[in-house]
C-alpha atoms as a PDB file:
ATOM      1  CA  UNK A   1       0.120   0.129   7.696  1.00  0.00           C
ATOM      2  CA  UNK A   2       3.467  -1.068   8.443  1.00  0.00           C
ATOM      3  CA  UNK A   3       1.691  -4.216  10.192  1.00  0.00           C
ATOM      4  CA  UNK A   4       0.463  -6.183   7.036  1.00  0.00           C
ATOM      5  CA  UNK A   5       1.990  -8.810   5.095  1.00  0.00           C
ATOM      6  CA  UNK A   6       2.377  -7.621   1.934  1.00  0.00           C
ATOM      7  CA  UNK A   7       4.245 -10.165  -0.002  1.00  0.00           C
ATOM      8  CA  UNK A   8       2.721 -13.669  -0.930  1.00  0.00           C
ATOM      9  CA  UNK A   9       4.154 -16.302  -3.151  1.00  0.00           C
ATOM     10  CA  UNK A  10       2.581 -19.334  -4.593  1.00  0.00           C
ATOM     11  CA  UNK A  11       4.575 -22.591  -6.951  1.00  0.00           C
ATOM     12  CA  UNK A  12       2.944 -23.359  -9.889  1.00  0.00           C
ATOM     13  CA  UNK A  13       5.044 -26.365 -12.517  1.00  0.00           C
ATOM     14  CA  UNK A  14       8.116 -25.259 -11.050  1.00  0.00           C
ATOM     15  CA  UNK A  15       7.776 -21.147 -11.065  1.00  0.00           C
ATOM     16  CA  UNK A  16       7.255 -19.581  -8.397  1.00  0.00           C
ATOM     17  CA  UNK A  17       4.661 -16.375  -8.489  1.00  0.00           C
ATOM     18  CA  UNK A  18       5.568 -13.569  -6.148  1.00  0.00           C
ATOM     19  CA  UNK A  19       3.182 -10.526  -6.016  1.00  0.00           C
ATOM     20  CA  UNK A  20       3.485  -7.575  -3.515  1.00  0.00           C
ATOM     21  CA  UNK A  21       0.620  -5.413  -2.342  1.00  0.00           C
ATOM     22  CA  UNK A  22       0.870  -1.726  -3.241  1.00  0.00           C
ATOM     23  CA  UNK A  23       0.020   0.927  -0.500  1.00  0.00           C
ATOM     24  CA  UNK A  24      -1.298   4.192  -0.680  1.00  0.00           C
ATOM     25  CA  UNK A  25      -2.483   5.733  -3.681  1.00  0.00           C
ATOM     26  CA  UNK A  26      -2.561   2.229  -5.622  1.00  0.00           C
ATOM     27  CA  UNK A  27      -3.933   0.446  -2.147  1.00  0.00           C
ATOM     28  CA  UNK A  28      -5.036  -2.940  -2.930  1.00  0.00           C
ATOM     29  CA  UNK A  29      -2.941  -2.973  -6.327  1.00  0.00           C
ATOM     30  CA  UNK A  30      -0.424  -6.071  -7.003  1.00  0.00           C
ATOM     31  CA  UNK A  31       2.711  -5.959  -8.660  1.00  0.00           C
ATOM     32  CA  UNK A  32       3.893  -9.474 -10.105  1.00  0.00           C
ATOM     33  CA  UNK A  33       7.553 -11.527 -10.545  1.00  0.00           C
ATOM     34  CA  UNK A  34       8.524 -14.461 -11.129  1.00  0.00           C
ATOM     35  CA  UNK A  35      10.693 -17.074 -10.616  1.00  0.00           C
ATOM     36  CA  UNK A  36      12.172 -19.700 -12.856  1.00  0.00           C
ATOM     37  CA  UNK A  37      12.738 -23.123 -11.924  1.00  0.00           C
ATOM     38  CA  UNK A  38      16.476 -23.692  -9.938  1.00  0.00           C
ATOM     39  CA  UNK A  39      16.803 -19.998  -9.909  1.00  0.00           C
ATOM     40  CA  UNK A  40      17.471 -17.327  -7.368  1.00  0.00           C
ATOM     41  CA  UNK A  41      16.944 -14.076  -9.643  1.00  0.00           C
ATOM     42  CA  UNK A  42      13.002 -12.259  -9.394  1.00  0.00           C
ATOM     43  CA  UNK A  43      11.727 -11.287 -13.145  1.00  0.00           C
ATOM     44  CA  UNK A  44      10.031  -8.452 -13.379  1.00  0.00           C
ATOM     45  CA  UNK A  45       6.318  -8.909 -13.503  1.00  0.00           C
ATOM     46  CA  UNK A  46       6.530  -7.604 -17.461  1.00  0.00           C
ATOM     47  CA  UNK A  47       9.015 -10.651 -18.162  1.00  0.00           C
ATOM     48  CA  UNK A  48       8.167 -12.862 -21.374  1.00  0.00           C
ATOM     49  CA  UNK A  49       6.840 -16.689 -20.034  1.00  0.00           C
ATOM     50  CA  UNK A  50       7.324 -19.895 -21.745  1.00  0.00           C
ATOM     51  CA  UNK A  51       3.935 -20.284 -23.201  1.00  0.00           C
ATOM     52  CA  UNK A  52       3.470 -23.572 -21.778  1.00  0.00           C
ATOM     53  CA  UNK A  53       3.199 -21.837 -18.334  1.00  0.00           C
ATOM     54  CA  UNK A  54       1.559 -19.091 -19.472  1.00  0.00           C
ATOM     55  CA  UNK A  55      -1.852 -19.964 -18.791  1.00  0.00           C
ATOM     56  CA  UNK A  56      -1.013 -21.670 -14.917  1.00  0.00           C
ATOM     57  CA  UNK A  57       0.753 -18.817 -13.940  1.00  0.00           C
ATOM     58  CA  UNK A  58      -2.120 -16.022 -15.288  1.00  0.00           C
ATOM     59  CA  UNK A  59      -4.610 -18.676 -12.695  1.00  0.00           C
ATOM     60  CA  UNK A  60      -2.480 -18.538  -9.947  1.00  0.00           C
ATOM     61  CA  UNK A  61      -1.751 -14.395  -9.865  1.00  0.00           C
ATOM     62  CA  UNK A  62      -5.523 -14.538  -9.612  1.00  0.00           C
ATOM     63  CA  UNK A  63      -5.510 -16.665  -6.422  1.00  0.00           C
ATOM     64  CA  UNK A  64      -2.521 -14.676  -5.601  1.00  0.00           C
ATOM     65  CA  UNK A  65      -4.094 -11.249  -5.712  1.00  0.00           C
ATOM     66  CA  UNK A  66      -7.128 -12.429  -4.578  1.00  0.00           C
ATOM     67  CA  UNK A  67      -5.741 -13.708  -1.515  1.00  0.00           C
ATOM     68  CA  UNK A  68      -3.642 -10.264  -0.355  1.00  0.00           C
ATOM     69  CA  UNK A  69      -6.871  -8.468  -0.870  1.00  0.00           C
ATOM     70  CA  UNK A  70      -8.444 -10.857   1.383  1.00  0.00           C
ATOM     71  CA  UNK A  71      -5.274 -10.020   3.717  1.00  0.00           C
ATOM     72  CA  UNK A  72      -6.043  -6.471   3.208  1.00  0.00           C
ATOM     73  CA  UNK A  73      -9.725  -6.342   3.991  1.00  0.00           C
ATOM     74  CA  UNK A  74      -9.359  -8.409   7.407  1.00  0.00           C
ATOM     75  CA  UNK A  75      -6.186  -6.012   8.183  1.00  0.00           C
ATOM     76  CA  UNK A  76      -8.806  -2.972   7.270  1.00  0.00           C
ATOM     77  CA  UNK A  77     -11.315  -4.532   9.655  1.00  0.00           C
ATOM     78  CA  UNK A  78      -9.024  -5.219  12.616  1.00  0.00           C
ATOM     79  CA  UNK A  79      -8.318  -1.452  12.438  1.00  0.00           C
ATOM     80  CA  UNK A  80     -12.149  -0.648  12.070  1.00  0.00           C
ATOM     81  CA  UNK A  81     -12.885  -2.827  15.183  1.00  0.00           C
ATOM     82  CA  UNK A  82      -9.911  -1.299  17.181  1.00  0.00           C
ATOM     83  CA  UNK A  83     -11.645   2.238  17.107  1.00  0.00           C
ATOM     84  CA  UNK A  84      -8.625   3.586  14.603  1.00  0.00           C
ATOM     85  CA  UNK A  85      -9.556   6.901  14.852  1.00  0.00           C
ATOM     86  CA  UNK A  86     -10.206   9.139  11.734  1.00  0.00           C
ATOM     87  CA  UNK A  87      -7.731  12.235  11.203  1.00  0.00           C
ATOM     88  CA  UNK A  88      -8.596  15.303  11.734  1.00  0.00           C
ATOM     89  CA  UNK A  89      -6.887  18.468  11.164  1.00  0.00           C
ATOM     90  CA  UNK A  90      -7.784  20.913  13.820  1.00  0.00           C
ATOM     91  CA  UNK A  91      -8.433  24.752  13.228  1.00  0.00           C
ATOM     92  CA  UNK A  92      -5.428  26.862  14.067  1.00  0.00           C
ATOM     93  CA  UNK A  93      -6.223  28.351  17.701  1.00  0.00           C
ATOM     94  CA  UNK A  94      -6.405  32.139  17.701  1.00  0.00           C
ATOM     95  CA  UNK A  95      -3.343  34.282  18.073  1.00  0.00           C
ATOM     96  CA  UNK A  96      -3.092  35.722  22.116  1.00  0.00           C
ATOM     97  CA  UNK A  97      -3.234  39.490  22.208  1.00  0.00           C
ATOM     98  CA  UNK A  98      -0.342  41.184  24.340  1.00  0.00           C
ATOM     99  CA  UNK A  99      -1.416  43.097  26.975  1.00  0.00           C
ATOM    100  CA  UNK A 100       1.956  45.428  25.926  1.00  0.00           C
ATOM    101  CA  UNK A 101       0.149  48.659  24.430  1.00  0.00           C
ATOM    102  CA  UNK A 102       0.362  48.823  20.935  1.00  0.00           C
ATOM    103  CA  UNK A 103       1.744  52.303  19.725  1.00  0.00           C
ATOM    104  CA  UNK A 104      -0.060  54.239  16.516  1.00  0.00           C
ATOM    105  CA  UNK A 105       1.721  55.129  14.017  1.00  0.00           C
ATOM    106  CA  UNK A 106       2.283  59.012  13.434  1.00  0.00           C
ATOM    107  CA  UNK A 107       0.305  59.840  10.381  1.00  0.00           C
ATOM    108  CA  UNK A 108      -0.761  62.903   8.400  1.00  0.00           C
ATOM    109  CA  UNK A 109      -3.550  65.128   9.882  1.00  0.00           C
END
């Protein structure tokens, strides 16, 4: 999955929203930051927001997420029309029997 896009960032009155598409076992999750105006340091997505931007920047991590699941659904379809085979585990073949003579033991009679 290496071939997707995962990061997307949108401006919204001077911040800038970043969010990053999670893989795996959180596939199609989005973790948030942000970043103030004339500044070149990411918050983390659990940062405290002027409340004047509070309610633009919730809006636009909705377009943001929306729009890296719509990323990830047409990547997911690509793979689906390229014939991306499903993975299989095969069974383990059976063991080859020497043709060497195999000597018994000497037990009790």
């Amino acid at each position: 999955m290496a071939n997707i896009n995962r990061l997307h960032e949108m401006s919204v009155a001077g911040w800038t929203v970043g969010g990053i598409l999670q893989m795996g076992v959180h596939k199609g999750a989005v973790k948030y930051r942000f970043k103030a105006p004339k500044s070149d340091v990411w918050l983390p997505g659990s940062a405290e927001l002027p409340a004047k931007v509070q309610e633009p920047i919730s809006l636009t991590k909705v377009k943001v997420k929306r729009f890296l699941r719509d990323r990830l659904a047409q990547w997911e379809a690509g793979a689906v029309k390229k014939g991306k085979k499903a993975t299989t585990t095969r069974k383990a073949a059976p063991a080859k029997q020497s043709k060497t003579p195999v000597k018994k033991a000497a037990g009790k009679k």
